[in-house]
PDB file of N, CA and C in Angstrom:
ATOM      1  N   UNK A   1      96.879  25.104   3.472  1.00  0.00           N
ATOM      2  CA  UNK A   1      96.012  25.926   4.285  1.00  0.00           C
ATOM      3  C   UNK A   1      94.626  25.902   3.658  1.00  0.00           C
ATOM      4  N   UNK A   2      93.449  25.742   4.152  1.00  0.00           N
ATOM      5  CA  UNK A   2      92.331  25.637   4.208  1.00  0.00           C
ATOM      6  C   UNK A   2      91.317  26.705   4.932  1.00  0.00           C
ATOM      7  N   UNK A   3      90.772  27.830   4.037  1.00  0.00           N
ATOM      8  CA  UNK A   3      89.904  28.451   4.442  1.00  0.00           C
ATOM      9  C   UNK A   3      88.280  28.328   3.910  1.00  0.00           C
ATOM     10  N   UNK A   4      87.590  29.524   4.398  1.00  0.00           N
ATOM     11  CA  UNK A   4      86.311  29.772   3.410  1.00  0.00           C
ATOM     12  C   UNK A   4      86.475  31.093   2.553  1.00  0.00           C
ATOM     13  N   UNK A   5      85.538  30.977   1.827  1.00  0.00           N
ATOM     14  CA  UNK A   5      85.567  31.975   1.070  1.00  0.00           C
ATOM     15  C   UNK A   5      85.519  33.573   1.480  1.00  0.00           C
ATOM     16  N   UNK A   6      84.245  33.545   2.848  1.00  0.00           N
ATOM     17  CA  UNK A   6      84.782  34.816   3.819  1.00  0.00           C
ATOM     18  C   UNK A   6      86.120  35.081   4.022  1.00  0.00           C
ATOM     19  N   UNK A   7      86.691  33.944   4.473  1.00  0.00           N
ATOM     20  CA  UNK A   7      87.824  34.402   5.409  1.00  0.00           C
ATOM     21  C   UNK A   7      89.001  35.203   4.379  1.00  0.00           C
ATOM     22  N   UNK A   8      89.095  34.739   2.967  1.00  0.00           N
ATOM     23  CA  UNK A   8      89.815  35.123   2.073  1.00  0.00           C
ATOM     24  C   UNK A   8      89.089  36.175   1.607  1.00  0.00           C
ATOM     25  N   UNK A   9      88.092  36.663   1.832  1.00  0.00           N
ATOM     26  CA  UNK A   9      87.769  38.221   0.986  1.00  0.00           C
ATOM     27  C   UNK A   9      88.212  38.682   2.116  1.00  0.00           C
ATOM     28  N   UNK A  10      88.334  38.597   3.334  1.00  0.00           N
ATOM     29  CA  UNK A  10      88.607  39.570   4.586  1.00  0.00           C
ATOM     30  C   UNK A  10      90.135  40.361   4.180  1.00  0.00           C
ATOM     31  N   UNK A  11      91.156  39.453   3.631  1.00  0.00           N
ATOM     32  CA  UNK A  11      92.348  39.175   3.755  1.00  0.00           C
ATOM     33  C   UNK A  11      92.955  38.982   2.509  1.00  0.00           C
ATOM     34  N   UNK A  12      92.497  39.713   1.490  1.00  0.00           N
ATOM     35  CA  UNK A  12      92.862  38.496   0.336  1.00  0.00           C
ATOM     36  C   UNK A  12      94.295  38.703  -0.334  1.00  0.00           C
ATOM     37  N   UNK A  13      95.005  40.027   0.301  1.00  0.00           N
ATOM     38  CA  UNK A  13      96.490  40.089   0.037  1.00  0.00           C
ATOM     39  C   UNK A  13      97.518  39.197   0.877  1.00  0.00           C
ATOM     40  N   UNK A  14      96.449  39.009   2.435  1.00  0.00           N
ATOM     41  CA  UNK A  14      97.798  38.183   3.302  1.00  0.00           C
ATOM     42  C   UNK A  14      97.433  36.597   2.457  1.00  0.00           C
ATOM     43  N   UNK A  15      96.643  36.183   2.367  1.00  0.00           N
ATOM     44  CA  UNK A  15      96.269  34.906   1.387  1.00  0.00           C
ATOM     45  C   UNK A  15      97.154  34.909  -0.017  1.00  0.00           C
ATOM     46  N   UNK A  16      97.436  36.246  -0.450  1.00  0.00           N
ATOM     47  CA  UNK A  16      97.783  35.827  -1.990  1.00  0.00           C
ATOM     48  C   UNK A  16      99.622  35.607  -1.540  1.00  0.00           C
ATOM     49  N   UNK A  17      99.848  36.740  -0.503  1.00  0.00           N
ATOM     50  CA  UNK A  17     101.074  36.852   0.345  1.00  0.00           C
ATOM     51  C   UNK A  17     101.612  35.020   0.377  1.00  0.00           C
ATOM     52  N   UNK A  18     100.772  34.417   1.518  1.00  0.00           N
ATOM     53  CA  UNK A  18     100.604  33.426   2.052  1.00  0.00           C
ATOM     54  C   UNK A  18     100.826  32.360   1.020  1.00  0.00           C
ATOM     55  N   UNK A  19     100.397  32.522  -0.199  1.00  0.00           N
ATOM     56  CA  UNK A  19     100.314  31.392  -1.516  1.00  0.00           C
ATOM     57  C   UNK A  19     101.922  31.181  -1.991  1.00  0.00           C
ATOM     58  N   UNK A  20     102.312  31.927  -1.488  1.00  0.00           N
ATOM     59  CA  UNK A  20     104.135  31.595  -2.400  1.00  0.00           C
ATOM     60  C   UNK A  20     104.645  30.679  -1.308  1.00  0.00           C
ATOM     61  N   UNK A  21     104.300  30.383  -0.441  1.00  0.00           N
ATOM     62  CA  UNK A  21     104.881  29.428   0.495  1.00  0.00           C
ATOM     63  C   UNK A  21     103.589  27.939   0.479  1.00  0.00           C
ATOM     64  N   UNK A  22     102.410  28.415   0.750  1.00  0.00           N
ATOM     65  CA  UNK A  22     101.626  27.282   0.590  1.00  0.00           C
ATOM     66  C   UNK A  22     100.496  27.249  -0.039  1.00  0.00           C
ATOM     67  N   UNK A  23     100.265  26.094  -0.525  1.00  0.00           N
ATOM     68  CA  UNK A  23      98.449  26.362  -1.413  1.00  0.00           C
ATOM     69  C   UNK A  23      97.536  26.571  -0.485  1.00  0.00           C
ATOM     70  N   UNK A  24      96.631  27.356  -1.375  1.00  0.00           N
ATOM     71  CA  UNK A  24      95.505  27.931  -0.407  1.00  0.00           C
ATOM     72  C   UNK A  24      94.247  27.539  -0.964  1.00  0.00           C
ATOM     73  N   UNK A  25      93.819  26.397  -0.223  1.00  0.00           N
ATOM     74  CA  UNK A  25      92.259  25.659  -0.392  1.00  0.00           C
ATOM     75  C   UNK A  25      91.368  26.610   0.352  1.00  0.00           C
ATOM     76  N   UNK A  26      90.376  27.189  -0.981  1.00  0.00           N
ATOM     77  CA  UNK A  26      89.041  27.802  -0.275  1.00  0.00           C
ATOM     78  C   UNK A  26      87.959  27.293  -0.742  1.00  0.00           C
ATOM     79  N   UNK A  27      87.303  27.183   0.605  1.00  0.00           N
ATOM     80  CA  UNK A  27      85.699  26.559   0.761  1.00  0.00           C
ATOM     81  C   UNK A  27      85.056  27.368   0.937  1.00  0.00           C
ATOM     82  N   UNK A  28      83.640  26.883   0.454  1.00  0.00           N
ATOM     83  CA  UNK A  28      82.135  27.354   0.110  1.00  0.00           C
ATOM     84  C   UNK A  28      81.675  26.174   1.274  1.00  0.00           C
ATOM     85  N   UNK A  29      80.842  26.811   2.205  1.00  0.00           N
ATOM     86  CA  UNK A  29      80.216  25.350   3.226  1.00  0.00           C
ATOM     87  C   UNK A  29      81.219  24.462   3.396  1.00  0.00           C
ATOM     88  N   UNK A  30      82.190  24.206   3.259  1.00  0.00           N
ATOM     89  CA  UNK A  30      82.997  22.900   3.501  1.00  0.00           C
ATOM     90  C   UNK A  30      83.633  22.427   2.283  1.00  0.00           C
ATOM     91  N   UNK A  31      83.409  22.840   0.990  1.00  0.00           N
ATOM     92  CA  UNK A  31      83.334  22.126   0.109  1.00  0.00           C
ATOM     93  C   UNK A  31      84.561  22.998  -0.561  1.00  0.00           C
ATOM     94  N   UNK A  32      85.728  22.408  -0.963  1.00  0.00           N
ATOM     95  CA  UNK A  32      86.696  22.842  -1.598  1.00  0.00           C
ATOM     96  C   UNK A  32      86.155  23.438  -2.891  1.00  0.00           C
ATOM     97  N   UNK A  33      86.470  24.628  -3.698  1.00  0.00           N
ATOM     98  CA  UNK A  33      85.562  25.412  -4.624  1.00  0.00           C
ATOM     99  C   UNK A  33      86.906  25.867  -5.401  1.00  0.00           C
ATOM    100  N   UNK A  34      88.360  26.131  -4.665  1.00  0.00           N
ATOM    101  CA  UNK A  34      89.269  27.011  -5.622  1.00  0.00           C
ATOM    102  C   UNK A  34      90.911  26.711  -4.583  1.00  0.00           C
ATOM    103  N   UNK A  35      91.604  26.250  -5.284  1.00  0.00           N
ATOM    104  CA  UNK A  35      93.073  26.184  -4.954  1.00  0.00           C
ATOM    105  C   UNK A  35      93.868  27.341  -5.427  1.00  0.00           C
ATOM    106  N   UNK A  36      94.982  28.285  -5.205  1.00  0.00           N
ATOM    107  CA  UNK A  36      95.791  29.249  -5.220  1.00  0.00           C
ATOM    108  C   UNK A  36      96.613  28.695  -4.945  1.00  0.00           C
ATOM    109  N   UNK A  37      97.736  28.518  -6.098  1.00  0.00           N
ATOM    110  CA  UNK A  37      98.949  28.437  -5.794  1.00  0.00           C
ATOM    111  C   UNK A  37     100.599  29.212  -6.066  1.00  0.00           C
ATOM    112  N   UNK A  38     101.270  29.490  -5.986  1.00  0.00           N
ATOM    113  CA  UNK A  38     102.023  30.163  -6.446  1.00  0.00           C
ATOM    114  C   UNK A  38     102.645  30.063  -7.869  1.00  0.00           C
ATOM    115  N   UNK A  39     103.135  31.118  -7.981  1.00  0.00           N
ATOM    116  CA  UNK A  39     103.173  31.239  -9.881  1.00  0.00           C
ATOM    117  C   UNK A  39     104.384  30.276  -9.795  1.00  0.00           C
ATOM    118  N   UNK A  40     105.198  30.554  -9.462  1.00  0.00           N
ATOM    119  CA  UNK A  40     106.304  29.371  -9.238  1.00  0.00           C
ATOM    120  C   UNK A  40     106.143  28.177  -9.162  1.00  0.00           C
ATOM    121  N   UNK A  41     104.990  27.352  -8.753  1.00  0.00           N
ATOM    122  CA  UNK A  41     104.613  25.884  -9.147  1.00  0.00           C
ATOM    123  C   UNK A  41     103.731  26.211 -10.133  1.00  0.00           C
ATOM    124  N   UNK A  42     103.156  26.933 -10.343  1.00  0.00           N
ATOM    125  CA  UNK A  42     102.340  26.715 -11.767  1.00  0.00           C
ATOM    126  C   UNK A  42     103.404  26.791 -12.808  1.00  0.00           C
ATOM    127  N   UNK A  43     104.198  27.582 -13.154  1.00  0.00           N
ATOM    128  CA  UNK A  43     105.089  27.407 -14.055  1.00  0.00           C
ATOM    129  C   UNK A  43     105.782  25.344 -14.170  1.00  0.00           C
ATOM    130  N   UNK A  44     106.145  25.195 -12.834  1.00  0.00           N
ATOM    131  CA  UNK A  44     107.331  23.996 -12.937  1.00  0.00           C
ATOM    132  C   UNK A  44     105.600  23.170 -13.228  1.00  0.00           C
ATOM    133  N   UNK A  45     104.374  22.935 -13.074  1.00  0.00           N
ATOM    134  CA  UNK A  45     103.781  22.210 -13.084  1.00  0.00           C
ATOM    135  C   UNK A  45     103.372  22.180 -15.010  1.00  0.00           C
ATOM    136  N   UNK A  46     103.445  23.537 -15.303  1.00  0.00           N
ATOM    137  CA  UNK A  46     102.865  23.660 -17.091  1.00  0.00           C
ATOM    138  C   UNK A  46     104.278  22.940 -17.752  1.00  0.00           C
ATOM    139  N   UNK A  47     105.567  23.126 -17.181  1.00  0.00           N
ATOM    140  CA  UNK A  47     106.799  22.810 -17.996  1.00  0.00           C
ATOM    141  C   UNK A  47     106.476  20.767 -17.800  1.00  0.00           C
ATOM    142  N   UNK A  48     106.442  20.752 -16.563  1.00  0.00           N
ATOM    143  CA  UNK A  48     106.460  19.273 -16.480  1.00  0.00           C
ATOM    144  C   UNK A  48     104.725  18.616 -17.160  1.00  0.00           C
ATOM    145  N   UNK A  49     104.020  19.244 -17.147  1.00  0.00           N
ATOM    146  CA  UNK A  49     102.755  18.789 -17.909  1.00  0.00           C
ATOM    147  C   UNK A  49     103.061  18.741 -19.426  1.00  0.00           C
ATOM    148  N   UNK A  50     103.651  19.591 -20.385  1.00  0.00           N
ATOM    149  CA  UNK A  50     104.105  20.073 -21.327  1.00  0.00           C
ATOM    150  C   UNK A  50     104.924  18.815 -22.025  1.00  0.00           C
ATOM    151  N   UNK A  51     106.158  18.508 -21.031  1.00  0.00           N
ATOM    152  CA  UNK A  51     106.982  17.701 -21.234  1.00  0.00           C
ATOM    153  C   UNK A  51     105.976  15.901 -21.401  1.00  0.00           C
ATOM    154  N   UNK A  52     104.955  15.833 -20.734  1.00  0.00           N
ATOM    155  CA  UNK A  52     104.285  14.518 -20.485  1.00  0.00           C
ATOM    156  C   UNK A  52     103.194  14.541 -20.929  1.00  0.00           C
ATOM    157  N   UNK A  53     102.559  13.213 -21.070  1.00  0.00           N
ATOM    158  CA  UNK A  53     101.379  13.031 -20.952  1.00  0.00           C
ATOM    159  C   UNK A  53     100.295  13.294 -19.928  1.00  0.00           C
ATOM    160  N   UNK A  54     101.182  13.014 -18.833  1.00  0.00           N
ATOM    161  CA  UNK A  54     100.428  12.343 -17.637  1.00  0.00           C
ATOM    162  C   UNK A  54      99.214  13.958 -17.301  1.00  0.00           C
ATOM    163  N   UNK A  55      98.485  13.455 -16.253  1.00  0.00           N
ATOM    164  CA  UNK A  55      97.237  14.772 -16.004  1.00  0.00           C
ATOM    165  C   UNK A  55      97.868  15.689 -15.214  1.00  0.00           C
ATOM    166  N   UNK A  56      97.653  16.820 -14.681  1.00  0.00           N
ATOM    167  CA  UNK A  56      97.917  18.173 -13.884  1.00  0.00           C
ATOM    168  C   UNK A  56      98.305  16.979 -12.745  1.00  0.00           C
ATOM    169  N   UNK A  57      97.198  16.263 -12.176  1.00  0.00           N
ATOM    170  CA  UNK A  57      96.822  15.994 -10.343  1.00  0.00           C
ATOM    171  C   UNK A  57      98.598  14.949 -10.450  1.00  0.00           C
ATOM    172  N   UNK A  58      98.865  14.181 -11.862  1.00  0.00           N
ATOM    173  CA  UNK A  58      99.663  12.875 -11.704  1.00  0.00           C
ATOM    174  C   UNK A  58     101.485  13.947 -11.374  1.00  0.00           C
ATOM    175  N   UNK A  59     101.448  15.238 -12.258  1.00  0.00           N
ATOM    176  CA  UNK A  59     102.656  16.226 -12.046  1.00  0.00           C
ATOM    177  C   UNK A  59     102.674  16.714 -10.619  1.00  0.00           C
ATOM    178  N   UNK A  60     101.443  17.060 -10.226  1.00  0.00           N
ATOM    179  CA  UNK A  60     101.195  17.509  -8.551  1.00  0.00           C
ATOM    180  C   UNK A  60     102.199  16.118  -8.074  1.00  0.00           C
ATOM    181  N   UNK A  61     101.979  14.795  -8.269  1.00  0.00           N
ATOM    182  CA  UNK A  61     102.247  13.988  -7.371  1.00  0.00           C
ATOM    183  C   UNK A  61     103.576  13.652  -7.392  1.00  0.00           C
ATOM    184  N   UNK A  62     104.215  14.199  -8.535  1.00  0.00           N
ATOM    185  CA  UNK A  62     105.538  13.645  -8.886  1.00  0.00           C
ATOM    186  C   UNK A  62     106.559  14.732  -8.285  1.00  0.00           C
ATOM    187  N   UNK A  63     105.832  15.859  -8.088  1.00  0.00           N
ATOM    188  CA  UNK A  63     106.652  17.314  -7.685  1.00  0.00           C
ATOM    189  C   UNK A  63     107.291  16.442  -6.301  1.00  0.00           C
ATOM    190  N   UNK A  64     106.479  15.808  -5.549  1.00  0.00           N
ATOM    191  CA  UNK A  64     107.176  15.216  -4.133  1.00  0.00           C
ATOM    192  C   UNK A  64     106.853  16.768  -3.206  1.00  0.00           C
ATOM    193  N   UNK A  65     106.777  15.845  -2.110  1.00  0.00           N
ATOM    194  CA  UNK A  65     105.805  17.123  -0.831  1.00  0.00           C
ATOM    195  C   UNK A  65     104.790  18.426  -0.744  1.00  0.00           C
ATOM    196  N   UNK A  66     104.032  17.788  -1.964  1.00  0.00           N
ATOM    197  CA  UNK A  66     102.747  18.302  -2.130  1.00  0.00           C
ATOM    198  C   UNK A  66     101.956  18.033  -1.660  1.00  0.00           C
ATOM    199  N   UNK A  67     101.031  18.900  -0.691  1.00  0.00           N
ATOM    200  CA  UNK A  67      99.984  18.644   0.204  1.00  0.00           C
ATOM    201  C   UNK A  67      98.327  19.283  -0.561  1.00  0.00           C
ATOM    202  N   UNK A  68      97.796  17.957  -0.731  1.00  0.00           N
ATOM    203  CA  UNK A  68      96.692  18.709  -1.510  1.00  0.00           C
ATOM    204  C   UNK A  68      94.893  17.606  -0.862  1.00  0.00           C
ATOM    205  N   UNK A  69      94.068  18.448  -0.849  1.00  0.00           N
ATOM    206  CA  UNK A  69      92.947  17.802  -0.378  1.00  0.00           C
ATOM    207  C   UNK A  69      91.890  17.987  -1.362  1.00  0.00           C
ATOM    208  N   UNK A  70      92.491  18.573  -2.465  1.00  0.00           N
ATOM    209  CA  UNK A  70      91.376  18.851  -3.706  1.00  0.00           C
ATOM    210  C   UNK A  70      91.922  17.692  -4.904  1.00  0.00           C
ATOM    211  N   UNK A  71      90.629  17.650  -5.670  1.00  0.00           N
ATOM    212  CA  UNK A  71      90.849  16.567  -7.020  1.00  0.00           C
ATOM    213  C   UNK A  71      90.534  17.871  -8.601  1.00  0.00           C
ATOM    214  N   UNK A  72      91.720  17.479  -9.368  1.00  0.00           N
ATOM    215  CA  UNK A  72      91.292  17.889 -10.343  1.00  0.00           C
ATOM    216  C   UNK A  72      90.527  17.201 -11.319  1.00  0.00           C
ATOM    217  N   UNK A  73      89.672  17.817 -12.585  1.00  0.00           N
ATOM    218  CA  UNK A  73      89.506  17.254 -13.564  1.00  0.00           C
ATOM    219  C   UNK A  73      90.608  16.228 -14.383  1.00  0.00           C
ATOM    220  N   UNK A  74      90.379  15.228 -15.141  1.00  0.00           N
ATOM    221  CA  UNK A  74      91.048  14.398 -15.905  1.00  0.00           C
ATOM    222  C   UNK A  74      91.571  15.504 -16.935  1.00  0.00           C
ATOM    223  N   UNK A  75      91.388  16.361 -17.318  1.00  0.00           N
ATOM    224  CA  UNK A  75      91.756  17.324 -18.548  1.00  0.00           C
ATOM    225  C   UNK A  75      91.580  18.833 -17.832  1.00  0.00           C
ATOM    226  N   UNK A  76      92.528  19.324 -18.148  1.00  0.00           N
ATOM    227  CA  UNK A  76      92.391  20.664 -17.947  1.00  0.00           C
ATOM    228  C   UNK A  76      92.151  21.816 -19.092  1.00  0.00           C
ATOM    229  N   UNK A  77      91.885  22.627 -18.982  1.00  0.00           N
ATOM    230  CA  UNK A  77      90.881  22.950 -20.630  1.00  0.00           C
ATOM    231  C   UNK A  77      91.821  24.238 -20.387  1.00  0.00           C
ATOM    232  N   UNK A  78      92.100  24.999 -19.516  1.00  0.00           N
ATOM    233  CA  UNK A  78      93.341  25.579 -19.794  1.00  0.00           C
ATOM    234  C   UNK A  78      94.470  25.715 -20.329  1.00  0.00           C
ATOM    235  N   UNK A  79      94.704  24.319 -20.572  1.00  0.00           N
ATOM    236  CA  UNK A  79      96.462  23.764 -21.131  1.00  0.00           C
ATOM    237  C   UNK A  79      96.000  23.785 -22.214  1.00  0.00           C
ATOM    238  N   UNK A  80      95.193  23.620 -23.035  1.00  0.00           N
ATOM    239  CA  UNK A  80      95.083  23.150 -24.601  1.00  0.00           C
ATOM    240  C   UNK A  80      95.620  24.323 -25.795  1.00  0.00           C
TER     241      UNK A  80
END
């Protein structure tokens, strides 16, 4: 799901609601600015990052039926 940044301050419990089932891409003008996802893939994504080398975006891809229109950084400065 893909909003703007209005539309998620309007709403921002049915959005956080909304995040345990799907990621929630919010835009500034068009421009993807912040992904929300549920704590439940962030967990399986830190265990499987943890376990590997590979980057955040390469675990996104391996999860299988992940729908994503945003790019992460090569390093995430969070994990360290």
């Amino acid at each position: 799901m893909k909003l703007s940044i209005t539309e998620f301050e309007r709403d921002v419990r049915k959005y956080l609601d909304q995040s345990k089932h799907d990621d929630i891409i919010i835009t500034d003008h068009s421009q993807s600015v912040a992904v929300i996802i549920s704590a439940q893939k962030y967990a399986l994504l830190q265990q499987h990052h943890q376990a590997s080398t590979q980057t955040l975006a390469d675990a996104l891809a391996t999860l299988g039926g992940v729908d994503f229109e945003w790019e992460l950084p090569e390093r995430e400065p969070w994990l360290d």
